[in-house]
N, C-alpha and C. Protein backbone atom coordinates (compact mmCIF):
# COMPACT_ATOMS: atom_id res chain seq x y z
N UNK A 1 -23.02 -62.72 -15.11
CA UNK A 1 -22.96 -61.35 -15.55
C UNK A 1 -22.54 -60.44 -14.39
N UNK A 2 -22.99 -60.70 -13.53
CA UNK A 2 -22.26 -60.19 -12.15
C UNK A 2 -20.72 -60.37 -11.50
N UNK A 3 -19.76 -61.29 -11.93
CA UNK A 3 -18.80 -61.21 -12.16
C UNK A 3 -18.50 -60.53 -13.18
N UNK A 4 -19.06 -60.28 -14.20
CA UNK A 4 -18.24 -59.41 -15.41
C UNK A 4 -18.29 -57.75 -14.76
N UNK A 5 -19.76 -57.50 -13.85
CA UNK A 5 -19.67 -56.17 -13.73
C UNK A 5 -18.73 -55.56 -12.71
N UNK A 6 -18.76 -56.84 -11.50
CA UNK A 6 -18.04 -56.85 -10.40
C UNK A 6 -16.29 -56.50 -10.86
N UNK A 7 -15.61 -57.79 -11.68
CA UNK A 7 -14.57 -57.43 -12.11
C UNK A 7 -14.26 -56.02 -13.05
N UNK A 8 -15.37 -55.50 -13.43
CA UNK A 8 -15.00 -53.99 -14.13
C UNK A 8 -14.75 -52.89 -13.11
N UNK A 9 -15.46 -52.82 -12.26
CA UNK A 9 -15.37 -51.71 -11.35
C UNK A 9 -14.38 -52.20 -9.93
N UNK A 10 -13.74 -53.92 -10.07
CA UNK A 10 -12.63 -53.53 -9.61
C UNK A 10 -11.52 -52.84 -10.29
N UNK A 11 -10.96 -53.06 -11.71
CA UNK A 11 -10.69 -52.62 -12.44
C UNK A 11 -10.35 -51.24 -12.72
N UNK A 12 -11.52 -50.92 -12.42
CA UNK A 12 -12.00 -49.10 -13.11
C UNK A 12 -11.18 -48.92 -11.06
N UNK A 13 -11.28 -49.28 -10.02
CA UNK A 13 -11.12 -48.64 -9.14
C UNK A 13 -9.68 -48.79 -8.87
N UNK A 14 -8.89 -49.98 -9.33
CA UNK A 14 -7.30 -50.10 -9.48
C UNK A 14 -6.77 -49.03 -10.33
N UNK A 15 -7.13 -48.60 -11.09
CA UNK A 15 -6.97 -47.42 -12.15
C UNK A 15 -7.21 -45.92 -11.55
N UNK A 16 -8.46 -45.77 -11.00
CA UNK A 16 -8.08 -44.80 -10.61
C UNK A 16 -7.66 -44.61 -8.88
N UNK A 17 -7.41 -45.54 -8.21
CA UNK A 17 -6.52 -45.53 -7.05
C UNK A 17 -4.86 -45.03 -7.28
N UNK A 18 -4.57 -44.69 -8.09
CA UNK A 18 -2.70 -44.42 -8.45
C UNK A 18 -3.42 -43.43 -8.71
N UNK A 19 -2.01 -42.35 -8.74
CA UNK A 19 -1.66 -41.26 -9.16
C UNK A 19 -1.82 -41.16 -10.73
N UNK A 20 -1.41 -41.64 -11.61
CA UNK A 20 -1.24 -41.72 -13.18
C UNK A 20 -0.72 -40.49 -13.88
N UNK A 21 -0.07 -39.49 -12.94
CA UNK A 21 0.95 -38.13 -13.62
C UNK A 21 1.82 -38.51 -14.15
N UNK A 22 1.79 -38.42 -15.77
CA UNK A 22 3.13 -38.68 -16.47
C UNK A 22 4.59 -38.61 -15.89
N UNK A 23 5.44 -39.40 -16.10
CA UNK A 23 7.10 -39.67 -15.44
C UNK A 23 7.82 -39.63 -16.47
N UNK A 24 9.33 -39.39 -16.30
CA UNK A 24 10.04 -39.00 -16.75
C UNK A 24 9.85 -39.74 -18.20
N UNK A 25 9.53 -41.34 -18.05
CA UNK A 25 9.99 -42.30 -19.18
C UNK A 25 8.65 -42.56 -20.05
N UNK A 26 7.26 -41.09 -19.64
CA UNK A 26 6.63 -41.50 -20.35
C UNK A 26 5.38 -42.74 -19.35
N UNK A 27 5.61 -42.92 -18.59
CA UNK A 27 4.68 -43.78 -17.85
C UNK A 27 3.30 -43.49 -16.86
N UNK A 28 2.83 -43.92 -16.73
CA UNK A 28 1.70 -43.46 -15.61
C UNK A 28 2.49 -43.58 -13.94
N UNK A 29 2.35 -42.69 -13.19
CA UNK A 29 3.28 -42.90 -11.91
C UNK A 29 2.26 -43.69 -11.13
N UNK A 30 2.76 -44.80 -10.59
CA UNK A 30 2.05 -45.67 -9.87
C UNK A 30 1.47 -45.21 -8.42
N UNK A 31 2.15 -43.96 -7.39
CA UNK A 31 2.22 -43.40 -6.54
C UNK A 31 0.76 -43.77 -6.17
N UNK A 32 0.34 -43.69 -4.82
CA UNK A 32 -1.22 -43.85 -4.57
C UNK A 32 -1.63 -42.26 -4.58
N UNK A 33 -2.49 -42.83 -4.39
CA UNK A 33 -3.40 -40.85 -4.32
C UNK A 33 -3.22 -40.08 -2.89
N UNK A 34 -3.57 -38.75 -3.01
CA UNK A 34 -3.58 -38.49 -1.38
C UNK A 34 -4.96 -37.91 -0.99
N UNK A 35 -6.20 -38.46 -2.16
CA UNK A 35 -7.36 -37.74 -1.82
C UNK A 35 -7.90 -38.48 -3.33
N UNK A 36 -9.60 -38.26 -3.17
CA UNK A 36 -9.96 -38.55 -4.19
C UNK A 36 -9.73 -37.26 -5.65
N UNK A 37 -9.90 -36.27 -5.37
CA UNK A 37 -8.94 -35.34 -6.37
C UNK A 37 -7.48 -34.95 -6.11
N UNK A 38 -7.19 -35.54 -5.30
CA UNK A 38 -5.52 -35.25 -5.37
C UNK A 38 -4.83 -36.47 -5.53
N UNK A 39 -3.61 -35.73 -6.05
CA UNK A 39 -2.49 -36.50 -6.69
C UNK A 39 -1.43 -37.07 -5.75
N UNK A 40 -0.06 -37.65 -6.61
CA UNK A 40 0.70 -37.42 -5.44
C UNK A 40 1.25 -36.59 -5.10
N UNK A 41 2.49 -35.97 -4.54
CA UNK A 41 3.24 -34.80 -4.53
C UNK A 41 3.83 -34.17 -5.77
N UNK A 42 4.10 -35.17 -6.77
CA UNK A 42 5.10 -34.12 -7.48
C UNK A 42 4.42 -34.00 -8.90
N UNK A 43 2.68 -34.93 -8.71
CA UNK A 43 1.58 -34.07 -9.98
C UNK A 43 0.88 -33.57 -9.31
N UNK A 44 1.10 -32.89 -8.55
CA UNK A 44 -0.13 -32.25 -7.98
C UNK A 44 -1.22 -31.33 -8.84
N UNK A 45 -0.71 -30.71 -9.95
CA UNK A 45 -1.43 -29.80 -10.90
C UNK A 45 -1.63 -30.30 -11.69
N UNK A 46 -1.75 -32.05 -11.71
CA UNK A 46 -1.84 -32.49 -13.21
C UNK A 46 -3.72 -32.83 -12.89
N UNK A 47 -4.86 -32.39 -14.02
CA UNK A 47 -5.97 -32.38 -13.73
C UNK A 47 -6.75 -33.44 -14.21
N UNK A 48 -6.43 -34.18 -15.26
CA UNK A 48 -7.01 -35.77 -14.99
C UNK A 48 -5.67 -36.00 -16.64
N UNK A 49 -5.71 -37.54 -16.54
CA UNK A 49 -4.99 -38.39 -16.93
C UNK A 49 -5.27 -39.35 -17.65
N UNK A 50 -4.53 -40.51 -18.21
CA UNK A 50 -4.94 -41.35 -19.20
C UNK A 50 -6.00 -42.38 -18.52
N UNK A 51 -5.25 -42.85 -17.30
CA UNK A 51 -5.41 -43.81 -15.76
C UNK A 51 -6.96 -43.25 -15.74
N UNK A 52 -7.63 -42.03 -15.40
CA UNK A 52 -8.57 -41.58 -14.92
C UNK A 52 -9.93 -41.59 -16.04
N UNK A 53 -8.99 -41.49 -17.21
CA UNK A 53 -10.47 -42.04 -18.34
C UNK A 53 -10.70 -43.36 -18.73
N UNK A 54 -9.34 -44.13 -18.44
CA UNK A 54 -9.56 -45.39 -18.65
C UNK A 54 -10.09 -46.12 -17.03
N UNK A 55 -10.09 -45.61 -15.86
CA UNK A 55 -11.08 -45.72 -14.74
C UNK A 55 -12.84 -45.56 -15.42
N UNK A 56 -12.84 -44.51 -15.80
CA UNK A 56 -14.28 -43.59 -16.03
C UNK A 56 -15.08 -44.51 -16.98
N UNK A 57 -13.89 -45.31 -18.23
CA UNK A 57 -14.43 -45.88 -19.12
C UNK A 57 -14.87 -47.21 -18.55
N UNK A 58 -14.19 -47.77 -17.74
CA UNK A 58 -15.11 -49.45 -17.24
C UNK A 58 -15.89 -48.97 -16.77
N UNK A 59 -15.90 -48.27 -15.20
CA UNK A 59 -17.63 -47.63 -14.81
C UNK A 59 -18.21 -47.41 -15.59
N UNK A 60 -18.35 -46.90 -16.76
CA UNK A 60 -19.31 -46.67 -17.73
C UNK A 60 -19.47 -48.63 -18.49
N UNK A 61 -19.00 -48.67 -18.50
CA UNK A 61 -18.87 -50.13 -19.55
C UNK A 61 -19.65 -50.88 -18.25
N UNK A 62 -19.13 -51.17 -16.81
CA UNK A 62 -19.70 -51.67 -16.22
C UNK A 62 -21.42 -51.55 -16.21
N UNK A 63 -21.51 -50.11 -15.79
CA UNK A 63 -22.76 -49.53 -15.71
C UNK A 63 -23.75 -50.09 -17.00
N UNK A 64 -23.17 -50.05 -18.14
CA UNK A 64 -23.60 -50.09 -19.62
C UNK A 64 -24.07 -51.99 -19.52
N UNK A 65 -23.36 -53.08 -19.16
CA UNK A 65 -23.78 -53.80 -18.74
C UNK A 65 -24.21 -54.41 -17.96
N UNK A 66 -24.63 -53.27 -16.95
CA UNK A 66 -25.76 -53.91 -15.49
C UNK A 66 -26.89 -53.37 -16.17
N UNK A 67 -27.12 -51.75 -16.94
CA UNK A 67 -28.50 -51.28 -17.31
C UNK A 67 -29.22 -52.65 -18.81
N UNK A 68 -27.91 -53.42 -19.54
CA UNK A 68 -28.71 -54.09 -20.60
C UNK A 68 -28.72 -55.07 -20.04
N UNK A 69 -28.51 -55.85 -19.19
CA UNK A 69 -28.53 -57.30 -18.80
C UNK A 69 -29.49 -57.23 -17.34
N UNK A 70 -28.73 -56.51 -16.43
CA UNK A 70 -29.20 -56.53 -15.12
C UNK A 70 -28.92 -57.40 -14.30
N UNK A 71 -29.51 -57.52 -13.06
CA UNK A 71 -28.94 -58.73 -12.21
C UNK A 71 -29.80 -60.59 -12.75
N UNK A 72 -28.77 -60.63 -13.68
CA UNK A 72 -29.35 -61.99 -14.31
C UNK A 72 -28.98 -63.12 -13.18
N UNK A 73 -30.14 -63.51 -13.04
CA UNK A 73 -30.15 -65.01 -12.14
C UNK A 73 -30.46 -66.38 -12.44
């Protein structure tokens, strides 16, 4: 169960490590971040993203299965 939580919040942290400001074709921009609330240069005003709830949602999912299971040994 500790690999399942472990692999979520790598997950949730690959997700929200990029930029994820919509691009021309419709995509999440892969760009890295330049801060934990900042973007890259050319979203800078974009204020959260698809990337950033689907981050928010494994931490939660993770979290959701460490509070019902716990550290099973």
């Amino acid at each position: 169960m500790l690999l399942v939580v472990a692999l979520l919040v790598i997950g949730g942290t690959a997700l929200v490590s990029r930029c994820g400001g919509p691009t021309a074709y419709n995509r999440p921009c892969r760009r890295r971040r330049r801060g934990l609330f900042a973007r890259c240069r050319d979203h800078a005003f974009t204020l959260v993203t698809i990337t950033d709830l689907a981050g928010l949602a494994l931490f939660g999912l993770a979290g959701g299965v460490w509070a019902l299971f716990g550290p099973v040994v």
